[in-house]
Protein backbone atom coordinates (compact mmCIF):
# COMPACT_ATOMS: atom_id res chain seq x y z
CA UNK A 1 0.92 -141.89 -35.92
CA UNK A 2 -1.40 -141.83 -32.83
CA UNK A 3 1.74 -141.22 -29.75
CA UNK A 4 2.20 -143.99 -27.22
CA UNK A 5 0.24 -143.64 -23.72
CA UNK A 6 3.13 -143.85 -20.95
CA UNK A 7 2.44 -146.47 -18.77
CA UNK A 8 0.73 -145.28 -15.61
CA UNK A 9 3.13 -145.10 -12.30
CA UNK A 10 2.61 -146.88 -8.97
CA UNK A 11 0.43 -145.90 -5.83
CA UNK A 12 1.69 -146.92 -2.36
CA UNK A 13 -0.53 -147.03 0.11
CA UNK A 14 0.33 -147.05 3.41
CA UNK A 15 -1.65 -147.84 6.50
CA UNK A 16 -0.75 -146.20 9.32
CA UNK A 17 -2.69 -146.70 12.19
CA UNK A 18 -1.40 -143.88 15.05
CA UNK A 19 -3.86 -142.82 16.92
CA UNK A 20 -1.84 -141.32 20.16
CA UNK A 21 -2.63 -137.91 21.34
CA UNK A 22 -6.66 -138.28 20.70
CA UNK A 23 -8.88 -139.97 18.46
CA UNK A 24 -8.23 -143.49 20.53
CA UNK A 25 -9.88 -146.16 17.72
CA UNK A 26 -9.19 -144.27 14.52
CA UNK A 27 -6.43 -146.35 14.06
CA UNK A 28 -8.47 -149.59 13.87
CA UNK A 29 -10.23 -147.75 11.33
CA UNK A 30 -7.07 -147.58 9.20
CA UNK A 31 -6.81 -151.12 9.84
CA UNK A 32 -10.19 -151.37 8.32
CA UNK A 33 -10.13 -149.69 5.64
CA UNK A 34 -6.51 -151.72 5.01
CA UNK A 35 -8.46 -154.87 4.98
CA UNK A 36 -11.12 -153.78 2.71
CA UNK A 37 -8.32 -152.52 0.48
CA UNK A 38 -6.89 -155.93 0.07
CA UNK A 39 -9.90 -157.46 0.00
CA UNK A 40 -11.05 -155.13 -3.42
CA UNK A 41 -7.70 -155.59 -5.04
CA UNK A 42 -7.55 -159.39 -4.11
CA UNK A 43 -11.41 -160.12 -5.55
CA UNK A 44 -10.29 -157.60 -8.46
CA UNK A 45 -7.48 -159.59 -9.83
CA UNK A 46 -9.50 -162.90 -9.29
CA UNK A 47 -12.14 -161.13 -11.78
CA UNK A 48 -11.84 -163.39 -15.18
CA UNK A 49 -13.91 -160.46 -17.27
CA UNK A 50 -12.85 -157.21 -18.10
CA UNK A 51 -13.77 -154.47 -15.52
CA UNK A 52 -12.96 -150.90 -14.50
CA UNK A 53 -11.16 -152.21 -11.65
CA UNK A 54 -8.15 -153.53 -14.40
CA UNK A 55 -6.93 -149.78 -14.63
CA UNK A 56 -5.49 -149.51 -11.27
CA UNK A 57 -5.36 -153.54 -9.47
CA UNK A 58 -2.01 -153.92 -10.55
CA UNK A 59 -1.01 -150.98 -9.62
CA UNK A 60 -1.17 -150.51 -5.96
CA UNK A 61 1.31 -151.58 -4.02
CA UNK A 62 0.21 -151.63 -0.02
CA UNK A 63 2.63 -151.09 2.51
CA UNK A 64 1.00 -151.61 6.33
CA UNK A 65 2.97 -149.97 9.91
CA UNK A 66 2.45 -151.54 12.59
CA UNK A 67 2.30 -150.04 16.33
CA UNK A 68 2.69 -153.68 17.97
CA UNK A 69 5.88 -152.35 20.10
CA UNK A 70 6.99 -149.28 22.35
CA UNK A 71 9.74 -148.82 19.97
CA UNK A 72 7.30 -148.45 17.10
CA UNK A 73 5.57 -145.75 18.74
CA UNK A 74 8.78 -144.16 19.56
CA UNK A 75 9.87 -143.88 16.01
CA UNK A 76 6.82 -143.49 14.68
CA UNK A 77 7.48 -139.56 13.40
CA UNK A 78 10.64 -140.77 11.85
CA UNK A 79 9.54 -144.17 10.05
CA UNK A 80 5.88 -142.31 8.83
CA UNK A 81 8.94 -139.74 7.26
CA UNK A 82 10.94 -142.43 5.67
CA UNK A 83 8.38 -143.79 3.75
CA UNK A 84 6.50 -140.63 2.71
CA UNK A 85 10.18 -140.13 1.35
CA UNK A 86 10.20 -143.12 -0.18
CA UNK A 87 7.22 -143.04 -2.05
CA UNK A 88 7.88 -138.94 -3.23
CA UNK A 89 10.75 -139.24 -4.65
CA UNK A 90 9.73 -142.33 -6.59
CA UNK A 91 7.06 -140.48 -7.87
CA UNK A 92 4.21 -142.62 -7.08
CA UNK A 93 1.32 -141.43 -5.74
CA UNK A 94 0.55 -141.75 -2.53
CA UNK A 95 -2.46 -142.89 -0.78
CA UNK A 96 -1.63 -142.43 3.26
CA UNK A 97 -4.50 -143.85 5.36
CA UNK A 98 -3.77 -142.70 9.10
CA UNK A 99 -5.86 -143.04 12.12
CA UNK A 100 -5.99 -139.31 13.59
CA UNK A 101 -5.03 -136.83 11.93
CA UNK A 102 -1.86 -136.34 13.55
CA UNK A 103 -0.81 -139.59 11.63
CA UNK A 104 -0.58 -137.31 8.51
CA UNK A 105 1.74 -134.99 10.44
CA UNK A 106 5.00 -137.00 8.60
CA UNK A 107 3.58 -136.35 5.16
CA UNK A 108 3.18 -132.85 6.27
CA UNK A 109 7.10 -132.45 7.67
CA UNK A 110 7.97 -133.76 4.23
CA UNK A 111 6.14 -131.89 2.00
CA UNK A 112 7.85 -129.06 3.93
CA UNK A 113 11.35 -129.95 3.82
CA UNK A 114 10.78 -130.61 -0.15
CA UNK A 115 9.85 -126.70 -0.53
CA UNK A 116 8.55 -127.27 -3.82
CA UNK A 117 5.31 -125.64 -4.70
CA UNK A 118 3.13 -127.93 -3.44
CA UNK A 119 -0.80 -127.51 -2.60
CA UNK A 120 -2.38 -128.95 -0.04
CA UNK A 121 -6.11 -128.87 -0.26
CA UNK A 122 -7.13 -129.63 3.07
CA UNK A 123 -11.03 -131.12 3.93
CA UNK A 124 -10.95 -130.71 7.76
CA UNK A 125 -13.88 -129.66 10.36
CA UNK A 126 -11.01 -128.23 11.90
CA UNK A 127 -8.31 -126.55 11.10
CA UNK A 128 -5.75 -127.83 13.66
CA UNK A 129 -4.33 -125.13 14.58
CA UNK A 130 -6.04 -124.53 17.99
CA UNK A 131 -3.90 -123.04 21.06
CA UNK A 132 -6.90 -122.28 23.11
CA UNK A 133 -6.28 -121.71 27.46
CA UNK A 134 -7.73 -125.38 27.90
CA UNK A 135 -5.52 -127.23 25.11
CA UNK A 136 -2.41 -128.71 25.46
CA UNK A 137 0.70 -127.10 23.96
CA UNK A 138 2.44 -130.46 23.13
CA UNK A 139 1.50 -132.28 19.79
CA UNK A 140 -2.18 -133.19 19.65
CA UNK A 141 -4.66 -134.17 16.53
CA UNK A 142 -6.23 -130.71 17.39
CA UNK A 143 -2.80 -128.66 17.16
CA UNK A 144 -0.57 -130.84 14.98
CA UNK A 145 -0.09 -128.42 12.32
CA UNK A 146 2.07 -126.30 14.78
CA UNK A 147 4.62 -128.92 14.99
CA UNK A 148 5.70 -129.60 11.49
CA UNK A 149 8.93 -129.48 10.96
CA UNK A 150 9.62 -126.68 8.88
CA UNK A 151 7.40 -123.90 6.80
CA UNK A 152 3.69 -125.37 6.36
CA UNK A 153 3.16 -126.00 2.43
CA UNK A 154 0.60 -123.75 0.76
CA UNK A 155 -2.49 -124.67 2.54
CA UNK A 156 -6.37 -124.15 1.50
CA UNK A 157 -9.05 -125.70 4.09
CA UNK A 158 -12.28 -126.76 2.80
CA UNK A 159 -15.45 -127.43 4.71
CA UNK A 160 -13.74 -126.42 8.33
CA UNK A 161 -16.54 -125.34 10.63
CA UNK A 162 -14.21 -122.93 13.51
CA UNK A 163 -15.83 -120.28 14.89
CA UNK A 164 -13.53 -119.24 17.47
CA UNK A 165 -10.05 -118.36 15.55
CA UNK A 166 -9.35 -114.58 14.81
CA UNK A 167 -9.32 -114.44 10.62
CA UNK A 168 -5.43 -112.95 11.27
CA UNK A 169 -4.29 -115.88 13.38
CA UNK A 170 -5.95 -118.72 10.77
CA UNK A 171 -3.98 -116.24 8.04
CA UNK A 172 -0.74 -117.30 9.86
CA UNK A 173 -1.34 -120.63 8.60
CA UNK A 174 -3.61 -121.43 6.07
CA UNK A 175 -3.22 -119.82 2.48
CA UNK A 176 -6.78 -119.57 2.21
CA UNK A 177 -10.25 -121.08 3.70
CA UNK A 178 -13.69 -122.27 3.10
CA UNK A 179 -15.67 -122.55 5.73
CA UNK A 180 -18.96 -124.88 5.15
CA UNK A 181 -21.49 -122.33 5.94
CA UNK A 182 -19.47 -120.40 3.01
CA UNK A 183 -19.89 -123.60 0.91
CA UNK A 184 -23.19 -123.75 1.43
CA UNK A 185 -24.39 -120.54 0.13
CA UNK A 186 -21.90 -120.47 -2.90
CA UNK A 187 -19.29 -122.10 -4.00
CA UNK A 188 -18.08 -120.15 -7.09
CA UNK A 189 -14.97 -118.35 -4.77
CA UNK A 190 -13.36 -121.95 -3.57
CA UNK A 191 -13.73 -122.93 -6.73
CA UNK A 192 -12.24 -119.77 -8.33
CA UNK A 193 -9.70 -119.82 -5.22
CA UNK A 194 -8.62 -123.53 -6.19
CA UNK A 195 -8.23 -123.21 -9.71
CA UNK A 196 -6.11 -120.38 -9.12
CA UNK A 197 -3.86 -121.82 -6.45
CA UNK A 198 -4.00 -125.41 -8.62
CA UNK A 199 -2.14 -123.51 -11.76
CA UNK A 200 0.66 -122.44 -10.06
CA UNK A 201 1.67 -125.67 -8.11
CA UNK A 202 3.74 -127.86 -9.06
CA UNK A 203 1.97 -130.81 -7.37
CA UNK A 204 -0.78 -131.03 -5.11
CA UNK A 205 -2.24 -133.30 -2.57
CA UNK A 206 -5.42 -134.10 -0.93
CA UNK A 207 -5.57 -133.81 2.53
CA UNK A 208 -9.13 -135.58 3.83
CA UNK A 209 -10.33 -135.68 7.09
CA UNK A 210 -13.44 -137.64 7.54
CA UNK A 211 -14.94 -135.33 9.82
CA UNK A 212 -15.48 -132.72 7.09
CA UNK A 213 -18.45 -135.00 6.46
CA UNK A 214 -21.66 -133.88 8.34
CA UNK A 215 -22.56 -136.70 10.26
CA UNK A 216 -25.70 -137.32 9.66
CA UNK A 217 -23.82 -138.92 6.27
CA UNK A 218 -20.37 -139.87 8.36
CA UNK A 219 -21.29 -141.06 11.95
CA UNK A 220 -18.02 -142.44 12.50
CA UNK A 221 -15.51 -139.94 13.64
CA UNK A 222 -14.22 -138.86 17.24
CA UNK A 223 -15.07 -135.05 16.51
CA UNK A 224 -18.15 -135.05 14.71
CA UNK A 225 -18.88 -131.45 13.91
CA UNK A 226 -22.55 -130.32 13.05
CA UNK A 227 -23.09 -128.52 9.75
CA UNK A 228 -20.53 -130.21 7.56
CA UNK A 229 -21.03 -130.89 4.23
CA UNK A 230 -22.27 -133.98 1.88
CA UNK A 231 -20.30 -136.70 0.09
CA UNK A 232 -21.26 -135.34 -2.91
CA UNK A 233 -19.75 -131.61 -2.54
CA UNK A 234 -16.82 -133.52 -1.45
CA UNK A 235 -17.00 -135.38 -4.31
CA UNK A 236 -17.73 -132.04 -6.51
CA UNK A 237 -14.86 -130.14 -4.99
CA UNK A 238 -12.31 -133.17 -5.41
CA UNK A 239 -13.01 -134.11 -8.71
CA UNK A 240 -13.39 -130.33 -10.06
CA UNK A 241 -9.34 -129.46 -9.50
CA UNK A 242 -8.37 -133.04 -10.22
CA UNK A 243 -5.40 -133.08 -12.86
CA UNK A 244 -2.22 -135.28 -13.47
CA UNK A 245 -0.56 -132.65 -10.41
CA UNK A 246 -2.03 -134.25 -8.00
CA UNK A 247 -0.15 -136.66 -6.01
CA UNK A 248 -1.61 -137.97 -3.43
CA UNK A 249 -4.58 -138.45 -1.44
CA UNK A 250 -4.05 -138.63 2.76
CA UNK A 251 -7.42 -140.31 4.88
CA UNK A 252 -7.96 -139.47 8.19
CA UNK A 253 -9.95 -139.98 11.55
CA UNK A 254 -12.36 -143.44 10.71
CA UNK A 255 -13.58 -144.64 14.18
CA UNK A 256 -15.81 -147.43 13.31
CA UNK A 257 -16.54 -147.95 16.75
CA UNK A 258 -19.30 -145.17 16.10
CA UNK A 259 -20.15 -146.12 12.66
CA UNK A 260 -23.85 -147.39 11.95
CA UNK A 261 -24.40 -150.39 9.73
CA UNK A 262 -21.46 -149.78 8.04
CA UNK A 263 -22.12 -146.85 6.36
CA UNK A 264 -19.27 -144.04 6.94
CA UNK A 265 -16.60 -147.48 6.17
CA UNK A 266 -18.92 -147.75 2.61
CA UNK A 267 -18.40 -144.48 1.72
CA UNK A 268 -15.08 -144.45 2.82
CA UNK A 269 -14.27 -147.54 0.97
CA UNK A 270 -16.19 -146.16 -2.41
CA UNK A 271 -14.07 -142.97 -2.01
CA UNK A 272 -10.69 -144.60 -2.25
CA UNK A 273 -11.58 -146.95 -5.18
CA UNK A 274 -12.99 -144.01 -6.84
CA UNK A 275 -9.51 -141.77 -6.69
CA UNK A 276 -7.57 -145.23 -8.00
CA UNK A 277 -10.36 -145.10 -10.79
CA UNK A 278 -9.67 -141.47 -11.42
CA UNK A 279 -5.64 -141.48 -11.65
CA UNK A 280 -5.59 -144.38 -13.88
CA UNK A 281 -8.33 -144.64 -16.25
């Protein structure tokens, strides 16, 4: 007798727009990609024949912050905690879209007061550590990894493009990294690396900045980085350590002020509904 498929949990998604402390418009780009998000799931469940899109519509649950008052922005640490919390414990997965990347910093101060084998796989140009003579000491999208609150979770980068940080200092921080030129030439040792590092978690979650893209594919981000690398090694790297640990997915640094025709929000867009594909078919 063929066992029974358990029925597949929830995803929250929450939108949450910060964009303080640099990368000013990245969180209307969270607000974006919030509206096309309702938009999909809203035209999916409208849909009167059967289609992919069946696996995951009722599934997602959206939850949207707003940053309408000072007292939002004041909070906005704490709050960005409570419902990373929420959604953890729960055991949903979690789909954060932030607008920097300092709006993942909550997920981050989570993951390390849970201290319980988790993986973050980080795609980043950067790696957001930087304490260079000319950048500020207090929290930034550049430096916010210095201010979670607690021990950092296991940590690989992906794609980062630094060429400035001694190897011991990025050590201090950052299990392991992949640079893109490293990428480029081979990427048998990430993917060696990742398996490795993927068998001994207990969950792990998918840190993406959009500025890992190169832009010549992803115009619209604040820092845009030359040499990155394509949607489809993204794509490759994602979907080749993908397994039912992962749990969660966090989206970064959209400015579609410098977006061009659309197309960084498209593959943005095609990205997400691909992961909800992914989890629950």
């Amino acid at each position: 007798m063929p066992r029974p498929v358990p029925a597949p949990g929830k995803t929250t998604a929450v939108v949450f727009p910060f964009d303080l402390f640099g990368g000013g418009g990245t969180g209307a780009g969270a607000d974006l990609v919030g509206d096309e998000l309702e938009e999909i799931l809203a035209d999916n469940r409208r849909e009167t024949v059967p289609t992919r899109a069946k696996s995951y519509s009722e599934h997602v649950d959206i939850h949207r912050f707003t940053f309408a008052t000072q007292a939002a922005y004041q909070s906005w640490r704490a709050d960005g905690r409570r419902l990373a919390r929420q959604a953890l414990k729960r055991g949903d997965f979690l789909l954060w879209i932030s607008g920097n990347h300092a709006g993942a910093l909550p997920v981050y101060d989570e993951l390390a007061a849970a201290r319980d084998d988790t993986l973050v796989v980080q795609f980043d140009a950067h790696l957001d550590i930087h304490h260079f003579a000319d950048c500020t000491k207090e929290l930034s999208h550049g430096n916010f990894l210095l201010h979670c609150d607690g021990q950092l979770p296991d940590l690989i980068n992906l794609g980062h493009r630094e060429l400035l940080l001694p190897p011991e200092y990025v050590a201090a921080h950052f299990t392991r990294t992949f640079g893109a030129a490293e990428l480029s030439l081979d990427e048998t040792p990430a993917r060696k690396a990742l398996a490795d590092a993927v068998a001994t978690a207990r969950r792990v979650v998918f840190d993406i900045d959009c500025d890992v893209l190169d832009p010549g594919f992803f115009p619209a981000v604040s820092q845009a980085v030359p040499f990155g690398i394509n949607p489809p090694t993204l794509l490759r790297l994602l979907d080749g350590i993908w397994s039912p640990k992962v749990a969660g997915v966090l989206v970064s640094e959209f400015d579609p002020g410098r977006d061009r025709d659309d197309r960084s929000l498209a593959t943005l867009v095609w990205l997400i509904e691909y992961v909800l594909l992914r989890r629950y078919e």
